[in-house]
Protein backbone atom coordinates (compact mmCIF):
# COMPACT_ATOMS: atom_id res chain seq x y z
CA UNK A 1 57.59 307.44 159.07
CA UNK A 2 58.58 306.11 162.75
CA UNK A 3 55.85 307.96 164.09
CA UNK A 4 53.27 306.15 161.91
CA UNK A 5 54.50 302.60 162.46
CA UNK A 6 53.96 303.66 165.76
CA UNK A 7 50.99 304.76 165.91
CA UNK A 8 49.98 301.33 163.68
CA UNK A 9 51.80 299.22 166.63
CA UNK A 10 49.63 300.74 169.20
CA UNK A 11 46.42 300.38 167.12
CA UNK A 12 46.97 296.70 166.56
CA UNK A 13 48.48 296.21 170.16
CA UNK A 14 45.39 298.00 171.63
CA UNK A 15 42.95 295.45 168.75
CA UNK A 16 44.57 292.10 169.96
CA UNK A 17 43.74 293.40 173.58
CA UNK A 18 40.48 293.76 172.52
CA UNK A 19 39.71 290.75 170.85
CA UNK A 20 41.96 288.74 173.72
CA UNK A 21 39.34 290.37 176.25
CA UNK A 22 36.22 289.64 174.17
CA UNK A 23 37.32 286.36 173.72
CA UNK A 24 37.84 285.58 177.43
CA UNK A 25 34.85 287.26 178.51
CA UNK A 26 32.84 284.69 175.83
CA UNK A 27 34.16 281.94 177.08
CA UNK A 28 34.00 282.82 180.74
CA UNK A 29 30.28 283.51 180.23
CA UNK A 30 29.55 280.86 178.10
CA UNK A 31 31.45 278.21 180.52
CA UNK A 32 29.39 279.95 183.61
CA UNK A 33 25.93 279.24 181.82
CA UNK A 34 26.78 275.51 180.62
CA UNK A 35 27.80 274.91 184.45
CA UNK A 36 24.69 276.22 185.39
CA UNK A 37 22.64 274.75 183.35
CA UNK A 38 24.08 271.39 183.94
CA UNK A 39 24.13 272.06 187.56
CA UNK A 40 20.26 272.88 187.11
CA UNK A 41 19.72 269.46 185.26
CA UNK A 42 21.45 267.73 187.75
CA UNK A 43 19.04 269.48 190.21
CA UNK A 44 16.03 268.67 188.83
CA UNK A 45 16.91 265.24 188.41
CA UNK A 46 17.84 264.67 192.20
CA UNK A 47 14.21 266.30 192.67
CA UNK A 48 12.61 263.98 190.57
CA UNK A 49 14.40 261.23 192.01
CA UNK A 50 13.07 262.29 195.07
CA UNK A 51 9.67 262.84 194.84
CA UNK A 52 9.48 259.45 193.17
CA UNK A 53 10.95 258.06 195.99
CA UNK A 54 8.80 259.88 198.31
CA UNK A 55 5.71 258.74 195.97
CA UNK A 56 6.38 254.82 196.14
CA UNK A 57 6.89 255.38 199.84
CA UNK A 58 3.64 256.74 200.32
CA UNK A 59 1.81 254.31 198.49
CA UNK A 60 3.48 251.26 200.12
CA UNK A 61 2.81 253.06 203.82
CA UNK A 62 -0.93 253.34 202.81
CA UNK A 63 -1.37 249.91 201.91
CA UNK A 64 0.38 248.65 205.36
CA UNK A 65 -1.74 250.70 206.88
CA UNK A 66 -4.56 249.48 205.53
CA UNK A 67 -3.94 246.06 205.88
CA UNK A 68 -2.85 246.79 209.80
CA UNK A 69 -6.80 248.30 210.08
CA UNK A 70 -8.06 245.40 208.52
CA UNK A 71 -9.43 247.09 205.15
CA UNK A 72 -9.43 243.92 202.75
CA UNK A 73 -8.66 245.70 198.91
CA UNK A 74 -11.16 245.12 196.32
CA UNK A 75 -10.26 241.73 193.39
CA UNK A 76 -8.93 242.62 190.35
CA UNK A 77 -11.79 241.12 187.72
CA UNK A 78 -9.51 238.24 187.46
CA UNK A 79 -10.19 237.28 190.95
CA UNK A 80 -13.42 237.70 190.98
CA UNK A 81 -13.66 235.26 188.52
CA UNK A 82 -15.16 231.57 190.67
CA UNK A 83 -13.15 228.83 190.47
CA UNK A 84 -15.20 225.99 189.04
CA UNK A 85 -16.17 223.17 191.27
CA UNK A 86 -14.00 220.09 191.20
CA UNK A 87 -16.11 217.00 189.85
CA UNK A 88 -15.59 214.96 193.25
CA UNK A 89 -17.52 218.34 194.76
CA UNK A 90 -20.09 218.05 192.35
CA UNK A 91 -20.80 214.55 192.31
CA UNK A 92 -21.36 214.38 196.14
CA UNK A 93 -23.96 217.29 195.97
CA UNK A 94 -25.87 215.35 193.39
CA UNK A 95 -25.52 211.72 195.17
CA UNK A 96 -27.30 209.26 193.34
CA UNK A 97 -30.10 207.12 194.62
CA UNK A 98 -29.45 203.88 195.55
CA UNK A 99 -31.13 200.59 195.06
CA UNK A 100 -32.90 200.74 198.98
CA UNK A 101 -34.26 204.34 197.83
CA UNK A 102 -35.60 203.43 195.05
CA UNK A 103 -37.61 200.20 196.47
CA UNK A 104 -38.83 202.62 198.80
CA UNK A 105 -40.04 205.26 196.64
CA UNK A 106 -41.36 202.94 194.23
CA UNK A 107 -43.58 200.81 197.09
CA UNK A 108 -44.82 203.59 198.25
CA UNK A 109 -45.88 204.85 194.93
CA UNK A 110 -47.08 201.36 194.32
CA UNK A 111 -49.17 201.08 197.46
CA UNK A 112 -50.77 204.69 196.44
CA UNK A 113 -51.77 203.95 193.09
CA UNK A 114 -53.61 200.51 194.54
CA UNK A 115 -55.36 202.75 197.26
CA UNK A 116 -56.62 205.28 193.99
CA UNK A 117 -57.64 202.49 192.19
CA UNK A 118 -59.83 201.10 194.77
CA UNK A 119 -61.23 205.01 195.10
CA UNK A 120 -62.17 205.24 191.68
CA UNK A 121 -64.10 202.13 191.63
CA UNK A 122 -65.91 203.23 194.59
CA UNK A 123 -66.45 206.51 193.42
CA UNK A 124 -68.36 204.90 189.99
CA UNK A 125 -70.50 203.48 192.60
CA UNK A 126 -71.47 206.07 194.13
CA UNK A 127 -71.79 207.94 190.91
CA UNK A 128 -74.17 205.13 189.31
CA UNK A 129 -77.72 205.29 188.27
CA UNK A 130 -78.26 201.55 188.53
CA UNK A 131 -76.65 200.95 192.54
CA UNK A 132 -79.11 200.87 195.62
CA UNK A 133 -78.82 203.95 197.90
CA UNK A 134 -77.45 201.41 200.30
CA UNK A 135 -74.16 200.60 198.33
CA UNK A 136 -73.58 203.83 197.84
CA UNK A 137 -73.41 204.74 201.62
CA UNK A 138 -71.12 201.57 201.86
CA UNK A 139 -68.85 202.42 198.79
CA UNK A 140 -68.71 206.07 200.17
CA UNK A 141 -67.83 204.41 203.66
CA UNK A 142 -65.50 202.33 201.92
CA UNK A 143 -63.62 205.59 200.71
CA UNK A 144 -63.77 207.54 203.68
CA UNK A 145 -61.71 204.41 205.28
CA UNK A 146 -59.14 204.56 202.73
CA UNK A 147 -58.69 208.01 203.06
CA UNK A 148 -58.00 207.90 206.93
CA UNK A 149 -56.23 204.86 206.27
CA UNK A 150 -53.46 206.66 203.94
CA UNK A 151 -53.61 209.59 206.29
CA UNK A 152 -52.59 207.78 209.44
CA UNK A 153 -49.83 205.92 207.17
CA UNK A 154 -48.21 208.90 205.90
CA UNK A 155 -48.25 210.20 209.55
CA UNK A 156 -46.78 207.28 210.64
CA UNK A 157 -43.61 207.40 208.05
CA UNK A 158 -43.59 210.88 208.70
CA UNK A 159 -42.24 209.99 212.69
CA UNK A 160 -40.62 207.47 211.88
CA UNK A 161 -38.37 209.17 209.47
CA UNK A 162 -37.85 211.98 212.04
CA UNK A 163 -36.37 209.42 214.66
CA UNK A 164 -33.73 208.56 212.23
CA UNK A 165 -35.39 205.91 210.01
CA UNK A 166 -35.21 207.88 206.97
CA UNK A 167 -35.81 204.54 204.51
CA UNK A 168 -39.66 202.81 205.53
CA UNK A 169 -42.69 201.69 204.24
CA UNK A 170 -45.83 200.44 205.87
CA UNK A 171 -48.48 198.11 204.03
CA UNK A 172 -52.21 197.47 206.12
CA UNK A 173 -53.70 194.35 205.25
CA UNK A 174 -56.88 194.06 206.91
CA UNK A 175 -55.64 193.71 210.77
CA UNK A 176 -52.15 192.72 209.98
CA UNK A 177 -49.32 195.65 209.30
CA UNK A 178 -45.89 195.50 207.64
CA UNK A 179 -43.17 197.34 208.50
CA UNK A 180 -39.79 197.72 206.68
CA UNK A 181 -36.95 199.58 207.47
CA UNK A 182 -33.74 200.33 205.27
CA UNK A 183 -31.63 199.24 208.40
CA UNK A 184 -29.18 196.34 208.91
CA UNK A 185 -29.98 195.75 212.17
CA UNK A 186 -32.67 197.35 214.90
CA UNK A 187 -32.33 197.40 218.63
CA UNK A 188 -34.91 196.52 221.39
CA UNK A 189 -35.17 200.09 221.63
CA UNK A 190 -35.92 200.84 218.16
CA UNK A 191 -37.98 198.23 218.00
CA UNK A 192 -40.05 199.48 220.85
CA UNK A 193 -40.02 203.06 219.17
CA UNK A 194 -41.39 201.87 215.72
CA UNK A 195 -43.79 199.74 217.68
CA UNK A 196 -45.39 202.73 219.70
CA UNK A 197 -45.85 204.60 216.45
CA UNK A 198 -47.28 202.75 214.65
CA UNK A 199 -49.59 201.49 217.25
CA UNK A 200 -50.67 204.94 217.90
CA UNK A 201 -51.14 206.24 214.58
CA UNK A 202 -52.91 203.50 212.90
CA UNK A 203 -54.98 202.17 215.98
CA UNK A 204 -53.14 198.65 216.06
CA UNK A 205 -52.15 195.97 218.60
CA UNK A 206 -48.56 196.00 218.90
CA UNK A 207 -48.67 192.05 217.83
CA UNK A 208 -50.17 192.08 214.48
CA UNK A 209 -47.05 195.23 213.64
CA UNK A 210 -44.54 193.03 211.86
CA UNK A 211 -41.46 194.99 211.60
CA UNK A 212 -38.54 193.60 209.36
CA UNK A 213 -35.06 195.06 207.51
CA UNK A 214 -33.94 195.54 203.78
């Protein structure tokens, strides 16, 4: 009977060993692999961190780069959008005429329509079955004046508004001529200068030009 219990003692003895050894080796392996794999996390995180890092670093060196080489980047859409024009901007680029222009423009165009008028009748002369051959010559003559006539004018306010007198208007009536400047005041010298013009251009003595300001 000794000899069995002792053989049973040594069994069990020799069973805790085992399962005391098992269990060790279990949770030395298992403790090895959780530090490893935490140790890998831990890894791949710094790795990440760093190639992040290394990634912002590379695109902010690029675009100092570029801006040190002068290479302007392209708008977002939003900045391509144009900023509209303020309404002082826009009301200076379409200035409105004043009161001078519009006594110029509208002498002008008054003188004009006279000068057609007086065409027309001459032309109904000339195109008449009841007028003498002699009228007609003299009514053709008539408009072949009035045609240089307006020629040499509008050459005349042509020069004159390329030496700075932008507002003018000239009226013929018979020998005398009329000229009127949108100025406050003229100068001996622009006197003389208007003068000479329209001496030249429209074959007239310098003392039947009558030259006044609006």
């Amino acid at each position: 009977m000794k000899i069995i219990k002792k053989n049973q003692l040594a069994i069990l003895v020799i069973s805790l060993m085992l399962i005391t050894a098992g269990y060790l080796n279990y949770n030395t392996s298992y403790t090895g692999q959780s530090m490893d794999a935490s140790t890998k996390i831990e890894e791949n995180s710094n790795t990440d961190l760093a190639a992040l890092g290394d990634a912002e670093l590379v695109n902010t060196n690029v675009v100092e780069e570029n801006r040190e080489e002068g290479e302007v980047p392209q708008n977002t859409p939003e900045e391509n959008v144009q900023t509209p024009m303020p309404k002082e901007v826009q009301q200076t680029n379409n200035v409105p005429t004043s009161s001078d222009d519009n006594y110029f423009v509208s002498s002008k165009l008054e003188r004009n329509v006279m000068y057609s008028q007086m065409t027309s009748r001459y032309q109904e002369i000339i195109s008449s079955n009841t007028q003498a051959a002699e009228q007609k010559a003299v009514a053709q003559q008539e408009i072949n004046k009035i045609n240089e006539l307006q020629n040499a004018i509008m050459i005349a306010e042509n020069l004159l508004t390329s030496k700075g007198f932008n507002q003018n208007v000239i009226f013929v009536n018979g020998t005398s001529i009329n000229v009127i400047i949108g100025k406050e005041n003229l100068g001996a010298e622009e006197v003389a200068q208007i003068q000479n013009i329209v001496s030249r251009e429209l074959k007239a003595e310098v003392e039947n030009i009558h030259i006044s300001t609006k």
